[in-house]
N, C-alpha and C. Protein backbone atom coordinates (compact mmCIF):
# COMPACT_ATOMS: atom_id res chain seq x y z
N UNK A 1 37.36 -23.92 -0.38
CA UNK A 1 37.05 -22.58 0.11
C UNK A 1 36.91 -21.59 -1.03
N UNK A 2 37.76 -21.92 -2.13
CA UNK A 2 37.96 -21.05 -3.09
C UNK A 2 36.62 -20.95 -4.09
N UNK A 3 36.22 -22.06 -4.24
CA UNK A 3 34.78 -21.43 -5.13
C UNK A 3 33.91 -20.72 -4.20
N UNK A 4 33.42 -21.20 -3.09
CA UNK A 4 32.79 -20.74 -2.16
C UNK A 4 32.82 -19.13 -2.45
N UNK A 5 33.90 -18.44 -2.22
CA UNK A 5 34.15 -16.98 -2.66
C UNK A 5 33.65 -16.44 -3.84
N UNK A 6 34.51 -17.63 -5.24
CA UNK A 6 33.54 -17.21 -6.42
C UNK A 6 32.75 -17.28 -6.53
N UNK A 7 31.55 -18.18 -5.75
CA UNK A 7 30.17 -17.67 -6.10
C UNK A 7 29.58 -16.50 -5.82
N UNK A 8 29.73 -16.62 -4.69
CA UNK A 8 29.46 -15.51 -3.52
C UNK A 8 29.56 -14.36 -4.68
N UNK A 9 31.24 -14.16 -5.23
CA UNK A 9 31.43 -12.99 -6.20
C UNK A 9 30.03 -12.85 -7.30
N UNK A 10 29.96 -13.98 -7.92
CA UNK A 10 29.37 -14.18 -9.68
C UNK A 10 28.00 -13.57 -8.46
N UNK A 11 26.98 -14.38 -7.72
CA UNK A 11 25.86 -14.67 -6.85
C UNK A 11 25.11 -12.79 -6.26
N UNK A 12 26.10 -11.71 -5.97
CA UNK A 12 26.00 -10.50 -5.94
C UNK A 12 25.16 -9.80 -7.55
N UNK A 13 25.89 -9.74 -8.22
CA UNK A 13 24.97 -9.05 -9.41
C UNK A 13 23.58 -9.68 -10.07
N UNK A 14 24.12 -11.25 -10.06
CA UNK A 14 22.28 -12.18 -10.42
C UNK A 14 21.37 -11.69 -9.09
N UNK A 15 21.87 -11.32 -7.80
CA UNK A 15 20.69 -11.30 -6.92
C UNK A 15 20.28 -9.75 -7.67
N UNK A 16 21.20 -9.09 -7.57
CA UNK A 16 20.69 -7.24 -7.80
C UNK A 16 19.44 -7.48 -9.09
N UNK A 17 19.65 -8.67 -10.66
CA UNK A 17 19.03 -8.69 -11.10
C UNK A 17 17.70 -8.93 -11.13
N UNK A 18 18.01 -10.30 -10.15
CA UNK A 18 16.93 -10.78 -9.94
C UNK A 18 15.74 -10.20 -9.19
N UNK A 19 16.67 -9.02 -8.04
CA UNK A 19 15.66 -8.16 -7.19
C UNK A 19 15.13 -7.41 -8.37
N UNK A 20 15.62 -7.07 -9.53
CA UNK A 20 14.59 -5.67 -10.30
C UNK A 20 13.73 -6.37 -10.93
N UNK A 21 14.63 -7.93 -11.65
CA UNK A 21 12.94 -8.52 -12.41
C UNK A 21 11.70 -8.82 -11.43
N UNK A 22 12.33 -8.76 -9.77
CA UNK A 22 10.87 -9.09 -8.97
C UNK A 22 10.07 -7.66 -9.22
N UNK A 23 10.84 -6.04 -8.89
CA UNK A 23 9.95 -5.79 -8.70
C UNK A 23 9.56 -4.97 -10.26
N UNK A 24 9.88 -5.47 -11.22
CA UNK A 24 9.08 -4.86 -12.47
C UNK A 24 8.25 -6.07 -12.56
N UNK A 25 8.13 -7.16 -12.19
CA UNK A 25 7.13 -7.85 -12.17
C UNK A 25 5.90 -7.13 -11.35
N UNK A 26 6.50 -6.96 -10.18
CA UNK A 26 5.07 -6.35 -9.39
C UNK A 26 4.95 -4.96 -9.55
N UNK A 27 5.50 -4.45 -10.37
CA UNK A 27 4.77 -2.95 -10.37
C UNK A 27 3.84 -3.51 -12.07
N UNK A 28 4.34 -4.22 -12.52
CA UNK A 28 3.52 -4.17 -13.96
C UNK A 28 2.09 -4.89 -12.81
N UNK A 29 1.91 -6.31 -12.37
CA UNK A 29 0.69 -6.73 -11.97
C UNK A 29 0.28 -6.11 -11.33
N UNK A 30 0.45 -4.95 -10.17
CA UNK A 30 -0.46 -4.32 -9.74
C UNK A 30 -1.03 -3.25 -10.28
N UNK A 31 -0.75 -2.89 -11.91
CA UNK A 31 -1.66 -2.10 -12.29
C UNK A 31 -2.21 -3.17 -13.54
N UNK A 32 -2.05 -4.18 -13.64
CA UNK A 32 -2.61 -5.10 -14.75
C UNK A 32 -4.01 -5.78 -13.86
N UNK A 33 -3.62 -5.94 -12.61
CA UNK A 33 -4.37 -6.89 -11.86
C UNK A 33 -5.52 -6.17 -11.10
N UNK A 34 -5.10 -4.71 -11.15
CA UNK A 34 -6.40 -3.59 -10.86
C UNK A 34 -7.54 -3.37 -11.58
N UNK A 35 -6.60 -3.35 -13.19
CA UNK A 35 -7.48 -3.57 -14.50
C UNK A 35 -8.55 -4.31 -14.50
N UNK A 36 -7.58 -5.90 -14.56
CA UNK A 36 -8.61 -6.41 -14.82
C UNK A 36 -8.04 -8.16 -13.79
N UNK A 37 -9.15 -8.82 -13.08
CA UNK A 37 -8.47 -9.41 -12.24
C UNK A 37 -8.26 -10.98 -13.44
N UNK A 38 -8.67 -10.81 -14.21
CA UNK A 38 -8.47 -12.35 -14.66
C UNK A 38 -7.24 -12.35 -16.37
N UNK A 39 -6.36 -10.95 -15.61
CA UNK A 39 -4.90 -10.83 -16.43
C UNK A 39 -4.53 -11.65 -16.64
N UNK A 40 -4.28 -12.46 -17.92
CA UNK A 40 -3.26 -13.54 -18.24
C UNK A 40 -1.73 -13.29 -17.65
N UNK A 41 -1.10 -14.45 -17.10
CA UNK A 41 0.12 -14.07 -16.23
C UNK A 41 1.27 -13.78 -17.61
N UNK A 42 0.72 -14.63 -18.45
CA UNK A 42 1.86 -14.94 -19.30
C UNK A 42 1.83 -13.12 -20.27
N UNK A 43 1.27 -11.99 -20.10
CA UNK A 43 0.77 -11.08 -20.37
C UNK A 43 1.99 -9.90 -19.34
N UNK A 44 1.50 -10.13 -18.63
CA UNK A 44 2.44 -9.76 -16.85
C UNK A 44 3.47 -9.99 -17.36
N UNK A 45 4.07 -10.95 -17.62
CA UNK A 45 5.51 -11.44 -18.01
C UNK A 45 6.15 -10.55 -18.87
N UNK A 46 5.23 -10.34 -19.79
CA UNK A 46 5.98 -9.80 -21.20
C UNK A 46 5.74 -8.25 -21.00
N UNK A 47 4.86 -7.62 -20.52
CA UNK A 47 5.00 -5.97 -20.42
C UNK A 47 5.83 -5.84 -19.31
N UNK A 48 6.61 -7.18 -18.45
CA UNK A 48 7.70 -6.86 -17.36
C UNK A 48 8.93 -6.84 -18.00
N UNK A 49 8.96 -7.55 -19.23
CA UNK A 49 10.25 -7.63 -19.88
C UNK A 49 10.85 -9.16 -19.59
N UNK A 50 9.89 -10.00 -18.84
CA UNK A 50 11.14 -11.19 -18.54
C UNK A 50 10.08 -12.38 -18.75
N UNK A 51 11.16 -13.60 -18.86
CA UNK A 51 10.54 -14.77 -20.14
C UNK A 51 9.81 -15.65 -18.80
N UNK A 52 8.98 -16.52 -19.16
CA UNK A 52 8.43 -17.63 -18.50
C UNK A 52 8.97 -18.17 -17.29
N UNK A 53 10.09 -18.51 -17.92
CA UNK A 53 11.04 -19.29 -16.80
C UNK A 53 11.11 -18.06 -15.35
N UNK A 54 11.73 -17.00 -15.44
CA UNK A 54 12.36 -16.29 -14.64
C UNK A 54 10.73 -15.83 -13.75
N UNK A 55 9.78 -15.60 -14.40
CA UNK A 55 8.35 -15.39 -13.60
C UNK A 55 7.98 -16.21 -12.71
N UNK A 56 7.87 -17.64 -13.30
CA UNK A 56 7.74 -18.37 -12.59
C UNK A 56 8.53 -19.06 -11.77
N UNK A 57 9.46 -18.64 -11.57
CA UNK A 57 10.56 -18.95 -10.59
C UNK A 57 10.37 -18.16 -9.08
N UNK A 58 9.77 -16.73 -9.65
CA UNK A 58 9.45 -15.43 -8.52
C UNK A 58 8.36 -16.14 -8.01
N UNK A 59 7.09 -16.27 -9.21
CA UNK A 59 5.89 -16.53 -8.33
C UNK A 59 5.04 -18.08 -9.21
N UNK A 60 5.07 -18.88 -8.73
CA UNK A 60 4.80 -20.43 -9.26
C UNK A 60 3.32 -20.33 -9.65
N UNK A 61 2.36 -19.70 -8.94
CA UNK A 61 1.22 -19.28 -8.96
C UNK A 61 0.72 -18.30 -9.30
N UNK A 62 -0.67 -17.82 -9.58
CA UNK A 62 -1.24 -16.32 -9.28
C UNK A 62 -1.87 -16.13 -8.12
N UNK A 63 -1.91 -16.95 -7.03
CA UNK A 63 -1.97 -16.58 -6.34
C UNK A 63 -1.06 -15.82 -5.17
N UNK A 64 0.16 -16.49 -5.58
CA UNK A 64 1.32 -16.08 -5.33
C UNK A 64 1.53 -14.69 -5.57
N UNK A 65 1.58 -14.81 -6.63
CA UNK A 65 1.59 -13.37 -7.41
C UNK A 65 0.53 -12.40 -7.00
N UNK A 66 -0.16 -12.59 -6.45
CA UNK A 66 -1.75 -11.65 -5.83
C UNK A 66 -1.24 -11.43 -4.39
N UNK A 67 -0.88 -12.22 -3.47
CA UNK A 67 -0.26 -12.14 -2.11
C UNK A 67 0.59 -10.95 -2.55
N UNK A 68 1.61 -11.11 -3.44
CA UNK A 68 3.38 -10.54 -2.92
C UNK A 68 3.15 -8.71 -3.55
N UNK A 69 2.02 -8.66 -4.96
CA UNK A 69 1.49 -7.65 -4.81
C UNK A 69 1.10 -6.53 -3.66
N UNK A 70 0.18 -7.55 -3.26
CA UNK A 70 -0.55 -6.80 -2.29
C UNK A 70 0.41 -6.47 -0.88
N UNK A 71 1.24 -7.17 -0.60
CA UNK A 71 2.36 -7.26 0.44
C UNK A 71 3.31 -6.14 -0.14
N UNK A 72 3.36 -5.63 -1.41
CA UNK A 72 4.06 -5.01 -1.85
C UNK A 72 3.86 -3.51 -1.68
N UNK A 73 2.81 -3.88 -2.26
CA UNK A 73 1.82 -2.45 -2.28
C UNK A 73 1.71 -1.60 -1.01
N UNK A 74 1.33 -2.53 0.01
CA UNK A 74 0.98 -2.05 1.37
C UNK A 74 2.27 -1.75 1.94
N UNK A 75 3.49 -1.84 1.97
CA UNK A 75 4.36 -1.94 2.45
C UNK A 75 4.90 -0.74 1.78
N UNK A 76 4.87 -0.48 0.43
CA UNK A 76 4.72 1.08 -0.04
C UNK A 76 4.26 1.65 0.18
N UNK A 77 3.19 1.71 1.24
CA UNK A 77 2.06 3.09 1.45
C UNK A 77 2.08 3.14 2.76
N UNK A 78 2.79 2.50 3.37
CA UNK A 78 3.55 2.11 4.76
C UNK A 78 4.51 3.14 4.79
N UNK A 79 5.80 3.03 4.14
CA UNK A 79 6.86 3.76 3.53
C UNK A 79 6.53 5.10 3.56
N UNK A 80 5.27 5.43 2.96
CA UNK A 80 5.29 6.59 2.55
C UNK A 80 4.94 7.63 3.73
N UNK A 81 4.37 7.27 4.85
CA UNK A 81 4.34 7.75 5.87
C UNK A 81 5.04 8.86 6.76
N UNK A 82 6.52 8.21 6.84
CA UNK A 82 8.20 8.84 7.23
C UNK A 82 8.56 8.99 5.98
N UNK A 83 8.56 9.04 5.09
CA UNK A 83 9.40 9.86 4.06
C UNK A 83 8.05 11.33 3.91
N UNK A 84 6.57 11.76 4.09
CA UNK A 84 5.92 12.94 4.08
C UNK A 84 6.35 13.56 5.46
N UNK A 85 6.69 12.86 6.39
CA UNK A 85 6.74 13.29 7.70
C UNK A 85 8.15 14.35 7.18
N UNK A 86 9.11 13.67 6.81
CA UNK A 86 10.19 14.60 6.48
C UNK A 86 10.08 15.83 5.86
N UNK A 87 9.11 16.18 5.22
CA UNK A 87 8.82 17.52 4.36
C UNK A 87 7.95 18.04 4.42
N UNK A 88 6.87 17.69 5.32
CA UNK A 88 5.86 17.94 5.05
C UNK A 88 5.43 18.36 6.95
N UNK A 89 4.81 19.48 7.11
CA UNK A 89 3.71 19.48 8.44
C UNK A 89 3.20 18.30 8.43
N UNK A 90 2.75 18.43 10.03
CA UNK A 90 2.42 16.61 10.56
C UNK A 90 1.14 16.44 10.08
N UNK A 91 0.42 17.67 10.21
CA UNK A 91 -0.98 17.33 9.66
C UNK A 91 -1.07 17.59 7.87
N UNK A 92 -0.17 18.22 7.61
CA UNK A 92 0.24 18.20 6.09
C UNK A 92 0.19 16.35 5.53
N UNK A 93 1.48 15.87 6.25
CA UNK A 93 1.41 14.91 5.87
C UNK A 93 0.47 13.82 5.88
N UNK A 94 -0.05 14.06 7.17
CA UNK A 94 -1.31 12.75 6.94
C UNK A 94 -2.36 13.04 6.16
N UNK A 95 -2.88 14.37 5.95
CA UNK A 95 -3.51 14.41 5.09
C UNK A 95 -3.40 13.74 3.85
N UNK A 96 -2.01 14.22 3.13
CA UNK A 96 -1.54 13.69 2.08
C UNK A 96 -1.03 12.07 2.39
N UNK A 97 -0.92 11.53 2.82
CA UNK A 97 -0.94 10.04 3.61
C UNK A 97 -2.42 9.02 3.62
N UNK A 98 -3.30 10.05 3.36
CA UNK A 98 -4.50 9.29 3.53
C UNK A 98 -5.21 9.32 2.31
N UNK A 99 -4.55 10.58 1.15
CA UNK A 99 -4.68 10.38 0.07
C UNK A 99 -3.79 9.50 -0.99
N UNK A 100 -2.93 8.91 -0.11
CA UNK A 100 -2.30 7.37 -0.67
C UNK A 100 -2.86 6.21 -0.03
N UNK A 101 -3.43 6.56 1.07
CA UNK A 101 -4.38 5.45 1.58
C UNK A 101 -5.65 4.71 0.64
N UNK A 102 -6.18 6.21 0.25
CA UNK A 102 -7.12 5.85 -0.72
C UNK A 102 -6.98 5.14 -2.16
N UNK A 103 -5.76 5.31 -2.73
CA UNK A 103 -5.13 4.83 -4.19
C UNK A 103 -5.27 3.49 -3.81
N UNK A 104 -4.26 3.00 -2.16
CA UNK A 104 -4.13 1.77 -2.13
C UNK A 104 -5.66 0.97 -1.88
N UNK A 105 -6.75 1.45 -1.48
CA UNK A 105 -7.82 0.60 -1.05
C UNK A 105 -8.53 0.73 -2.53
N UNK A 106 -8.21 1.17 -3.06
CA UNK A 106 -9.18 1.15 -4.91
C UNK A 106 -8.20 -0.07 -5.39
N UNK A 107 -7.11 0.18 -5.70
CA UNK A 107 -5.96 -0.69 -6.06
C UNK A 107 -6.12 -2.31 -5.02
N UNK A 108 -6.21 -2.09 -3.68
CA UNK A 108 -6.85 -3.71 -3.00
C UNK A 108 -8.28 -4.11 -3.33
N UNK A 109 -9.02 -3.41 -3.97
CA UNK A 109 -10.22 -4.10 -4.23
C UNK A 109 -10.28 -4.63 -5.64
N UNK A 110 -9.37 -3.82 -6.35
CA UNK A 110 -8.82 -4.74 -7.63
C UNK A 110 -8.57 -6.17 -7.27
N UNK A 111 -7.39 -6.28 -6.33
CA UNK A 111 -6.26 -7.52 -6.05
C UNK A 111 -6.99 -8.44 -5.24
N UNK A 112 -8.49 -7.83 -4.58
CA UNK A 112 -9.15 -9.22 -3.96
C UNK A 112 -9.96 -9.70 -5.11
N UNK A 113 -9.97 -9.31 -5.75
CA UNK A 113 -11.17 -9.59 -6.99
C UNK A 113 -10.33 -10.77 -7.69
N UNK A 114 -8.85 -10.39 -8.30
CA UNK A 114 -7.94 -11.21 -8.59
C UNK A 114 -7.93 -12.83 -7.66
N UNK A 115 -8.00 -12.13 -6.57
CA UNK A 115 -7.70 -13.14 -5.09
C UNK A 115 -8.73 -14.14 -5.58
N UNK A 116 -10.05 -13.68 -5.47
CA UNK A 116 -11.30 -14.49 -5.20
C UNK A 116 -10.74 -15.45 -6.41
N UNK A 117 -10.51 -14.98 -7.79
CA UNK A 117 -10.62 -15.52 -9.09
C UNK A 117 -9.88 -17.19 -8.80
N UNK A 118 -8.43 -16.83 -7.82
CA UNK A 118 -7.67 -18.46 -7.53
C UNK A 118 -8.31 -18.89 -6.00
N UNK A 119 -8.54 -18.11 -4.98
CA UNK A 119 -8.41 -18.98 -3.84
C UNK A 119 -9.84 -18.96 -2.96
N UNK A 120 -10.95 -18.27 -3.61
CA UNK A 120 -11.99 -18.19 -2.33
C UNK A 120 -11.87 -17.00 -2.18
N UNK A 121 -12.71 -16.69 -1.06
CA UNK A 121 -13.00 -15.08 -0.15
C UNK A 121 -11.62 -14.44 0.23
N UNK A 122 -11.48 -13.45 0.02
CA UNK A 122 -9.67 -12.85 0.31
C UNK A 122 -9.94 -12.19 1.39
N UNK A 123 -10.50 -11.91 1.90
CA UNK A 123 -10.86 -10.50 3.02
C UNK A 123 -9.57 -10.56 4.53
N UNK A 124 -10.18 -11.86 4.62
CA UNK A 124 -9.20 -12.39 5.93
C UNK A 124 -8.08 -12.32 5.53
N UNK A 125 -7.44 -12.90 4.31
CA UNK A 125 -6.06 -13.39 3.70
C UNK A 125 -4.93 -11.84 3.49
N UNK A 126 -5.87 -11.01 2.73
CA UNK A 126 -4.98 -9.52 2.70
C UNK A 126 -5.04 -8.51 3.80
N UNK A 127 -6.29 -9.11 5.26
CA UNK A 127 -6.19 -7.88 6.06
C UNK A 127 -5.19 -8.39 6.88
N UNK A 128 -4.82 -9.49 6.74
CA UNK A 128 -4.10 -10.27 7.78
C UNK A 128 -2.52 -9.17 6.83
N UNK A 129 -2.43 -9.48 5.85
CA UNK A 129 -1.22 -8.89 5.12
C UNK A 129 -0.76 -7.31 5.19
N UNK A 130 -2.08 -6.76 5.25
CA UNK A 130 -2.02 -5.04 5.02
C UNK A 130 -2.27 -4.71 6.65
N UNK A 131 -2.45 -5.56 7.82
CA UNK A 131 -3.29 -5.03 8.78
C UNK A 131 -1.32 -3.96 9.60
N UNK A 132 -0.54 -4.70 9.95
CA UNK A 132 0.56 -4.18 10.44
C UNK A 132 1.26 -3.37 9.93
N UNK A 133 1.50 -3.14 8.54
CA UNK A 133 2.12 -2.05 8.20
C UNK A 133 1.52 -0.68 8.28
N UNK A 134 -0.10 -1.04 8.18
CA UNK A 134 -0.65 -0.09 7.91
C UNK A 134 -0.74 0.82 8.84
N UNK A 135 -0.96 -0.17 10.33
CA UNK A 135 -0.93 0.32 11.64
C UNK A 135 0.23 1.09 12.37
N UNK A 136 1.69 0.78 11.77
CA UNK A 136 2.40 1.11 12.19
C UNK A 136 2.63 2.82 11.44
N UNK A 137 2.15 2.53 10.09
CA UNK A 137 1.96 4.11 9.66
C UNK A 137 1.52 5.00 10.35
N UNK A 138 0.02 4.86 10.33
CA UNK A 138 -1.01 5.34 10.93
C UNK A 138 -0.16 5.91 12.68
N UNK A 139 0.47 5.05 13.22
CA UNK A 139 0.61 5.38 14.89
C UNK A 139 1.62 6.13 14.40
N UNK A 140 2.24 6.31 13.79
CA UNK A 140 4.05 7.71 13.32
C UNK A 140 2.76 8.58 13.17
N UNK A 141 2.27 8.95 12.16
CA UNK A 141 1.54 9.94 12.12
C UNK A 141 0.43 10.65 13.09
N UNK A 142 0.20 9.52 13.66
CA UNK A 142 -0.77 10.41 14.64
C UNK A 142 0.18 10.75 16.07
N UNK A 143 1.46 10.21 16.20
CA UNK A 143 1.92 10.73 17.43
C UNK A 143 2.70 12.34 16.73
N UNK A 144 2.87 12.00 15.22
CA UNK A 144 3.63 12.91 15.10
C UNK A 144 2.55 14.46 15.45
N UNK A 145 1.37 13.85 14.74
CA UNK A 145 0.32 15.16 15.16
C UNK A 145 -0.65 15.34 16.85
N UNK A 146 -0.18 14.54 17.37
CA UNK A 146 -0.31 14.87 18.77
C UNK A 146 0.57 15.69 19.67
N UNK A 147 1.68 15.36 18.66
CA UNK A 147 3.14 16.34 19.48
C UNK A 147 2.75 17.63 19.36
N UNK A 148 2.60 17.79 17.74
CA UNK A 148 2.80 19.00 17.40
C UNK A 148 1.09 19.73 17.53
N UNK A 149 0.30 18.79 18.17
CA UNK A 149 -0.78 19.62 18.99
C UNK A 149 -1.41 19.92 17.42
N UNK A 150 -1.59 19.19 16.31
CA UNK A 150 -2.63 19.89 15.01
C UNK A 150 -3.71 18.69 15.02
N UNK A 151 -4.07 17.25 15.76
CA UNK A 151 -5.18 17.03 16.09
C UNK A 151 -5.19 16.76 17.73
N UNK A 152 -6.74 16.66 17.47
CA UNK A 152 -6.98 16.08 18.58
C UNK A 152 -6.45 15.17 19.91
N UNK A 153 -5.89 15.25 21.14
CA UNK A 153 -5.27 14.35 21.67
C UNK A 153 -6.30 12.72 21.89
N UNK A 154 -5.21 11.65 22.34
CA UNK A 154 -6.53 10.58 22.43
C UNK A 154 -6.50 9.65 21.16
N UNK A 155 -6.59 10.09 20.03
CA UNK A 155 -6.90 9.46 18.69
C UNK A 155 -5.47 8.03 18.63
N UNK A 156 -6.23 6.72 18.87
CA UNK A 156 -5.70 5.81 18.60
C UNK A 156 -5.78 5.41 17.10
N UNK A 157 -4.87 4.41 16.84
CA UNK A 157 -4.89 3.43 15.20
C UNK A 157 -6.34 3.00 14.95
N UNK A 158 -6.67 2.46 15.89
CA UNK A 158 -8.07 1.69 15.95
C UNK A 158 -9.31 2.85 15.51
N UNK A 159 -8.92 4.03 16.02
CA UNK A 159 -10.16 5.25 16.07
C UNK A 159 -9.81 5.24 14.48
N UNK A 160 -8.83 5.41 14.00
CA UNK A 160 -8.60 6.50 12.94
C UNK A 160 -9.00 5.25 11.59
N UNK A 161 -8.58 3.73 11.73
CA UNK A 161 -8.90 3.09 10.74
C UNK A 161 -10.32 3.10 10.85
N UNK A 162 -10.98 3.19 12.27
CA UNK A 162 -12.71 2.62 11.83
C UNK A 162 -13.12 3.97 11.33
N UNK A 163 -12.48 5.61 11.53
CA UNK A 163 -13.64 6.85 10.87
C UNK A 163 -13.12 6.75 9.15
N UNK A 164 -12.00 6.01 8.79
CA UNK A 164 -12.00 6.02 7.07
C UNK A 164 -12.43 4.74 6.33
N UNK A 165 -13.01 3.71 7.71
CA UNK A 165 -13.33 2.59 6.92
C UNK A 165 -14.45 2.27 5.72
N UNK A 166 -15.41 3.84 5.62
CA UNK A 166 -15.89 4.34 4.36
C UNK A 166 -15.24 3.73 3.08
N UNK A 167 -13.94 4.15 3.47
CA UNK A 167 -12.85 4.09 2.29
C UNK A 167 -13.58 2.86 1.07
N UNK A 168 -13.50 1.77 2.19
CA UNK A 168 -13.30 0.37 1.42
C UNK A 168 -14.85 -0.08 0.97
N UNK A 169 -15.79 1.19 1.23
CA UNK A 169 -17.12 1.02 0.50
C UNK A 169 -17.46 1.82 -0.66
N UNK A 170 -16.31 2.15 -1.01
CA UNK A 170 -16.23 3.20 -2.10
C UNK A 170 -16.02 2.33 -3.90
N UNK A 171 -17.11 2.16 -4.89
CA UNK A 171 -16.97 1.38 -6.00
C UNK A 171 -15.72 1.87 -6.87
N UNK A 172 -14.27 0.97 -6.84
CA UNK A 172 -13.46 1.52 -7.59
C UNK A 172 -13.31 1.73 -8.84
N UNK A 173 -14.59 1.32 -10.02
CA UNK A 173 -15.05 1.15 -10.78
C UNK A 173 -15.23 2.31 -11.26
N UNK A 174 -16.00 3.33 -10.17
CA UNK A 174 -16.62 4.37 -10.59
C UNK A 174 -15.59 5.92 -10.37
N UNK A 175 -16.22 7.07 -10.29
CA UNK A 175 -15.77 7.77 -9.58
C UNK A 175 -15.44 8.40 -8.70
N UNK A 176 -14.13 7.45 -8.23
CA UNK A 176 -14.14 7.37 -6.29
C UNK A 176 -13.16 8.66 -6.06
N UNK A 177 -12.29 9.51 -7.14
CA UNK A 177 -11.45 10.45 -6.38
C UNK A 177 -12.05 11.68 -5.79
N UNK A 178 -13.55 12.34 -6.20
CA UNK A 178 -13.93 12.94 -5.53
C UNK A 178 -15.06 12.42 -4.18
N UNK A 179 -15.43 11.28 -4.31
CA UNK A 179 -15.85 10.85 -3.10
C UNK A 179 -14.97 10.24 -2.05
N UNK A 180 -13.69 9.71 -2.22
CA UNK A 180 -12.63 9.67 -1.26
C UNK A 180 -12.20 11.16 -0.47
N UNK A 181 -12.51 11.91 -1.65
CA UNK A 181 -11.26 13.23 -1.23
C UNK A 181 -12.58 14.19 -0.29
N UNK A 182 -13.88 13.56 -0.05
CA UNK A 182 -14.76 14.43 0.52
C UNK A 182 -14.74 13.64 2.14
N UNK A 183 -14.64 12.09 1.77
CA UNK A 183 -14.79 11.52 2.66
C UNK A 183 -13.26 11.77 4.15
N UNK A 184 -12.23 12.03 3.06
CA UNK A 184 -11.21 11.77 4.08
C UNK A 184 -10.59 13.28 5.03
N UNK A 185 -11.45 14.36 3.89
CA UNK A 185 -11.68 15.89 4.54
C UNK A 185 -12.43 15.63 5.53
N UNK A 186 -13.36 15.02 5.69
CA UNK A 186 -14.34 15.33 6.50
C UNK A 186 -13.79 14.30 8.10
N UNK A 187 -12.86 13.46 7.86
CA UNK A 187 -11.92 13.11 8.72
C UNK A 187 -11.07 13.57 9.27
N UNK A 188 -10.69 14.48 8.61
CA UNK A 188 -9.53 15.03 9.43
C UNK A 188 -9.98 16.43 9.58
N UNK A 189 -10.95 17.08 9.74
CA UNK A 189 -11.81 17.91 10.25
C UNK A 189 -11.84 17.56 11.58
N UNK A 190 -12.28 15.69 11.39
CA UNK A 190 -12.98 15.80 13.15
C UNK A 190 -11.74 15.78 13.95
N UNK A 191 -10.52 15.18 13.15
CA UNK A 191 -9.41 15.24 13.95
C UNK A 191 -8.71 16.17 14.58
N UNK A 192 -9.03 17.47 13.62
CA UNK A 192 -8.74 18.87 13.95
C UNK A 192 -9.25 19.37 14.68
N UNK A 193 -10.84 18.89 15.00
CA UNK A 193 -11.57 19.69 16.34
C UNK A 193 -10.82 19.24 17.61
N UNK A 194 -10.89 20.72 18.20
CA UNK A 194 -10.21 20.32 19.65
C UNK A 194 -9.08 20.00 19.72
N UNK A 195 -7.85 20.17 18.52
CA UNK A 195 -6.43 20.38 18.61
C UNK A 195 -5.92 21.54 19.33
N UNK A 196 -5.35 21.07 20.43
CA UNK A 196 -4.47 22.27 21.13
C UNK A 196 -4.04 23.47 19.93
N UNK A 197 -3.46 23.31 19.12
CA UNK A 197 -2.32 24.03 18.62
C UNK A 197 -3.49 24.11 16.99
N UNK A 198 -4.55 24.21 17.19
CA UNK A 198 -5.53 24.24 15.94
C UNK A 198 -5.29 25.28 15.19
N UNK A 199 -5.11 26.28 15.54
CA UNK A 199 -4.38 27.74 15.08
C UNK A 199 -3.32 27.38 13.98
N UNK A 200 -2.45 26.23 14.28
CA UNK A 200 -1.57 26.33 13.29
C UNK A 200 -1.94 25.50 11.87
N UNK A 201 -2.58 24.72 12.69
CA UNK A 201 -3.15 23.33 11.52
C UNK A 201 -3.96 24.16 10.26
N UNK A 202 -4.29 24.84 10.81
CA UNK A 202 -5.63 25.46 9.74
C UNK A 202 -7.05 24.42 10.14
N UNK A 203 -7.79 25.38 8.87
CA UNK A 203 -9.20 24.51 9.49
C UNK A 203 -9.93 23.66 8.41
């Protein structure tokens, strides 16, 4: 019984470690792998700070490593949803919500590019990954702005992903922050028409 405990003891601080080398691993590849998709891993490793062994223990593959990114990523811009809701007006926040929307779809067209490089066509593989978190954002925010009457009533997940699906035709190559930031005004314009409580939203 008695080691059982001591591991358990020693087994607490290697996990805490091991959780930060995962995620300085994935915050270094998702801006290495945006760059450029055919990043040497062994590259990743070393601007993360941690040796061969311990990388490849996290992720055996790059493709691996392209999944848990992108699972990462999305799941941060998920997050960010209820933490703007807290400080922010409802239509404040989604606004500003959809201008993290946009970072992340420049940043996923990096990581399918990566994708294609190990496994084939990614399209199916990351919408399947990004499709639920994203949705569950998206529905906090729009009930939160239905309450408070600053869009339109009616507006489902489904409405609101197909009027920004622009987004993901946007070359991230180029200069997408003022053509995102025209495209996603002009969205939440239409969302604003015909808000009960439009008076407060602004226009």
């Amino acid at each position: 019984m008695r080691p059982e405990e001591n591991t358990s003891d020693k087994d607490t601080p290697l996990r805490s470690d091991a959780q930060r080398n995962r995620e300085r691993i994935l915050a270094v590849a998702l801006t290495e792998l945006t760059c450029a998709a055919d990043a040497p891993l062994s590259v990743i490793a070393k601007k993360a700070g941690v040796g061969q062994g311990t990388f490849y223990r996290n992720f055996p593959n790059r493709e691996a490593l392209v999944l848990e990114v992108y699972r990462y990523e999305v799941q941060q811009v998920a997050d960010t949803a209820a933490q703007l809701l807290e400080t922010r007006a409802p239509d404040q926040a989604l606004r500003e919500w959809m201008d993290r929307l946009a970072q992340y779809a420049m940043a996923k067209a990096g990581l399918a590019d990566a994708l294609r490089k190990t496994a084939g066509p990614p399209h199916g593989t990351l919408s399947k990954v990004g499709y639920g978190p994203v949705t569950s954002a998206v529905t906090l925010l729009l009930k939160a702005n239905e309450e408070a009457g600053t869009i339109r009533p009616g507006v489902t997940p489904d409405d609101f992903i197909l009027a920004i699906a622009g987004l993901w035709q946007i070359d991230p190559h180029g200069e997408w922050q003022p053509r995102a930031r025209r495209l996603l005004d002009l969205v939440m314009d239409g969302l604003r028409a015909g808000a009960p409580g439009s008076r407060h939203g602004g226009a």
